[in-house]
Protein backbone atom coordinates (compact mmCIF):
# COMPACT_ATOMS: atom_id res chain seq x y z
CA UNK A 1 -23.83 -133.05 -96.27
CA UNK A 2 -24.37 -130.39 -93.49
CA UNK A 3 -26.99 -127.56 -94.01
CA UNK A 4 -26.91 -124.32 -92.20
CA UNK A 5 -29.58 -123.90 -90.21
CA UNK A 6 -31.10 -120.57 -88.57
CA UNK A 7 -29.57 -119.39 -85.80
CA UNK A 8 -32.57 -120.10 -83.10
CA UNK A 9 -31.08 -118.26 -80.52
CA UNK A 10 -30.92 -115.07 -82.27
CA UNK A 11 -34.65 -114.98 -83.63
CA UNK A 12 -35.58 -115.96 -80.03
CA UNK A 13 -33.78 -112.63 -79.05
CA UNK A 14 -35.25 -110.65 -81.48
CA UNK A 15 -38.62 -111.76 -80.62
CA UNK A 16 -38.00 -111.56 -77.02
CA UNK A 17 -36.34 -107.61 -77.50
CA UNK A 18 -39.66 -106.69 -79.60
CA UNK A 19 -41.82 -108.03 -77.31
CA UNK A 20 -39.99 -106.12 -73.92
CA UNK A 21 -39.69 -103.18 -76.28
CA UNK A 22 -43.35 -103.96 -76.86
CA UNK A 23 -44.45 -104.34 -72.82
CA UNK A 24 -42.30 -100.56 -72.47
CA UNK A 25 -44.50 -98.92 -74.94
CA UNK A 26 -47.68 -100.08 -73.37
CA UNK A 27 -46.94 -99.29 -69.58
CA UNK A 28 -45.66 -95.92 -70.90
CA UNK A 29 -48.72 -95.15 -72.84
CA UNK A 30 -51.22 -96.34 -69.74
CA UNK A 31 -49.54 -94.47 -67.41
CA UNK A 32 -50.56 -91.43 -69.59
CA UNK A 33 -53.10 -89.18 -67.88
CA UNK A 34 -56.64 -88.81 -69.41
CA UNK A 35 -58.56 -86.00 -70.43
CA UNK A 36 -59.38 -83.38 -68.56
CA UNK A 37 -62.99 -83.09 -68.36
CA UNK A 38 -63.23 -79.96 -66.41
CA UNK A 39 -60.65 -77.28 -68.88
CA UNK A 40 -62.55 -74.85 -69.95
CA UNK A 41 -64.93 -75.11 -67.33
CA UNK A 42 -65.32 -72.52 -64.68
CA UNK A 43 -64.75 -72.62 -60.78
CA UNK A 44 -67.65 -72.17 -58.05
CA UNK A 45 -66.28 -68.72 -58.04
CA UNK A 46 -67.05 -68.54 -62.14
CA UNK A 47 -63.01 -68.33 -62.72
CA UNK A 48 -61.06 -70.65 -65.34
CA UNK A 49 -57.14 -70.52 -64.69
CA UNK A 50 -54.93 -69.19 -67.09
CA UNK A 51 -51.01 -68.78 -68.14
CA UNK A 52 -50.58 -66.50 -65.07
CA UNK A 53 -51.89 -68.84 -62.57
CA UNK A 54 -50.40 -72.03 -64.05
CA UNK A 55 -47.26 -69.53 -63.42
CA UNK A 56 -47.91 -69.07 -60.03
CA UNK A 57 -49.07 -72.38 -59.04
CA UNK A 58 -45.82 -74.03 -61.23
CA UNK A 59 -43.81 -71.36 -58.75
CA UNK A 60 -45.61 -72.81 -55.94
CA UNK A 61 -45.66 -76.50 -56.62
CA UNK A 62 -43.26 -77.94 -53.57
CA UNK A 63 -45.02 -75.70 -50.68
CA UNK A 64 -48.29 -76.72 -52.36
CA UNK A 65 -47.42 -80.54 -52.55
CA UNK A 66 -46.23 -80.54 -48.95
CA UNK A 67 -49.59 -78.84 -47.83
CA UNK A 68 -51.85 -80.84 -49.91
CA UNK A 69 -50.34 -84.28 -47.79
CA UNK A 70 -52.17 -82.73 -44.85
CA UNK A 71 -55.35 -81.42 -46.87
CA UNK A 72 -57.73 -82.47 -48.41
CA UNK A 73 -59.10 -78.93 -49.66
CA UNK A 74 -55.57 -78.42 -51.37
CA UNK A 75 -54.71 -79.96 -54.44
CA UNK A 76 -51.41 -78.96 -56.80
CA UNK A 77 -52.86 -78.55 -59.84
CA UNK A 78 -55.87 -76.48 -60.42
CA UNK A 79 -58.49 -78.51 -63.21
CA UNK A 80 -60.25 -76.00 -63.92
CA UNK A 81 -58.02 -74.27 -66.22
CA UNK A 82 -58.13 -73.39 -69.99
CA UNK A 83 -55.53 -76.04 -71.29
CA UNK A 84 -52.60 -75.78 -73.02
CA UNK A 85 -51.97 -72.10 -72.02
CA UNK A 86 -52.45 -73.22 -67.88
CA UNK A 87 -49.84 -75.98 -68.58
CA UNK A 88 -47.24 -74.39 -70.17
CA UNK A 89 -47.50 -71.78 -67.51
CA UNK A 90 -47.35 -74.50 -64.77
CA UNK A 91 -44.64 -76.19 -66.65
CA UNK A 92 -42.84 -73.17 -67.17
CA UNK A 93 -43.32 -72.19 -62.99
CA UNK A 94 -42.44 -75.51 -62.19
CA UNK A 95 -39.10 -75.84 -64.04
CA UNK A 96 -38.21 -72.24 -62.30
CA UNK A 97 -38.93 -73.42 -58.69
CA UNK A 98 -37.19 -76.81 -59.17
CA UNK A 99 -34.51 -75.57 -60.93
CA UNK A 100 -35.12 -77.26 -64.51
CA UNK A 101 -33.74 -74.44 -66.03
CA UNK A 102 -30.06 -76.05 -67.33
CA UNK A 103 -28.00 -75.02 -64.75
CA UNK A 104 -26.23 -78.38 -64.71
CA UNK A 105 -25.46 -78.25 -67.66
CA UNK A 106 -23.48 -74.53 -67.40
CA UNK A 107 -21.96 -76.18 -64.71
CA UNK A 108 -20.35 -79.05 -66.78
CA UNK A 109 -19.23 -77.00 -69.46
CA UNK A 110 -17.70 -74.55 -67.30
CA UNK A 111 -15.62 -77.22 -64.98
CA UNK A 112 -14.43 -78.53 -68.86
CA UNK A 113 -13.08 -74.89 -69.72
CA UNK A 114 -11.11 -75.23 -66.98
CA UNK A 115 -9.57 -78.37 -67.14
CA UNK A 116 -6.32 -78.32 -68.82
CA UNK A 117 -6.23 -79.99 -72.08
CA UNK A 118 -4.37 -83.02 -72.90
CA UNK A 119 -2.43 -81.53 -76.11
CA UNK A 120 -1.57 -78.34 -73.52
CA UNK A 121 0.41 -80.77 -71.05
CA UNK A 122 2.90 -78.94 -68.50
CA UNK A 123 6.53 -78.38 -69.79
CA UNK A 124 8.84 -80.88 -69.21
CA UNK A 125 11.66 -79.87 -66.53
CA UNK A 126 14.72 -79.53 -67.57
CA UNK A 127 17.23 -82.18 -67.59
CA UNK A 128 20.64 -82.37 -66.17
C-alpha cells in the first residue's frame, strides 16, 4: 500500500520564501528614519522652515550635497522645519532639480507613437 506523503520540499520553500520575505520587511522598516525631534522647533535665528524653503532647498539639493562633503557647517536638509509642509516642499524641489518629474515616461510613449504598427505592415511589391 503506498501513502502520499507531503511534498517536503515545497513546505520547506514556503517557509524559506516567508521567512526572506520576512528578513525584507525588517531591513526595510529599520532603515526607516526616526523622528524628528527638532520640527517645530525654531533656529538660533528664531526661524522654523516652511513649504517655500523645503522648495528652495529641494531645488538646491545636488550643489548643496556636493558642498556639504567639504563642510561641516552645511547640511542638505534643514531640521528645523515645520513637518509635513517642509517635506513636501523639499520633495517637490527635489523631484524638479533631479528631473523626477516623468519625463521618461513621455519619452517612451512618444518613441511607441512612432513606431509603425505590426497590423500597418508596408505593402507588398508587386509581383511579376
Amino acid at each position: 500500500m503506498i501513502m502520499n506523503q507531503p511534498d517536503s520540499g515545497r513546505s520547506c520553500r514556503k517557509v524559506l520564501s516567508v521567512l526572506g520575505v520576512a528578513l525584507a520587511l525588517g531591513l526595510v522598516a529599520s532603515c526607516a528614519a526616526g523622528p524628528n525631534e527638532l520640527a517645530h522647533a525654531a533656529d538660533a535665528q528664531g526661524k522654523v522652515a516652511g513649504f517655500w524653503l523645503g522648495l528652495w532647498h529641494g531645488l538646491i539639493v545636488v550643489v548643496t550635497f556636493f558642498v556639504s562633503l567639504f563642510s561641516k557647517n552645511v547640511h542638505v536638509y534643514e531640521v528645523h522645519n515645520n513637518g509635513a509642509w517642509y517635506n513636501a516642499g523639499f520633495l517637490l524641489g527635489a523631484c524638479m532639480s533631479l528631473g523626477g518629474g516623468g519625463h521618461g515616461s513621455a519619452q517612451r510613449r512618444r518613441k511607441e507613437c512612432t513606431r509603425p504598427h505590426a497590423d500597418s505592415a508596408a505593402p507588398a511589391s508587386g509581383s511579376r
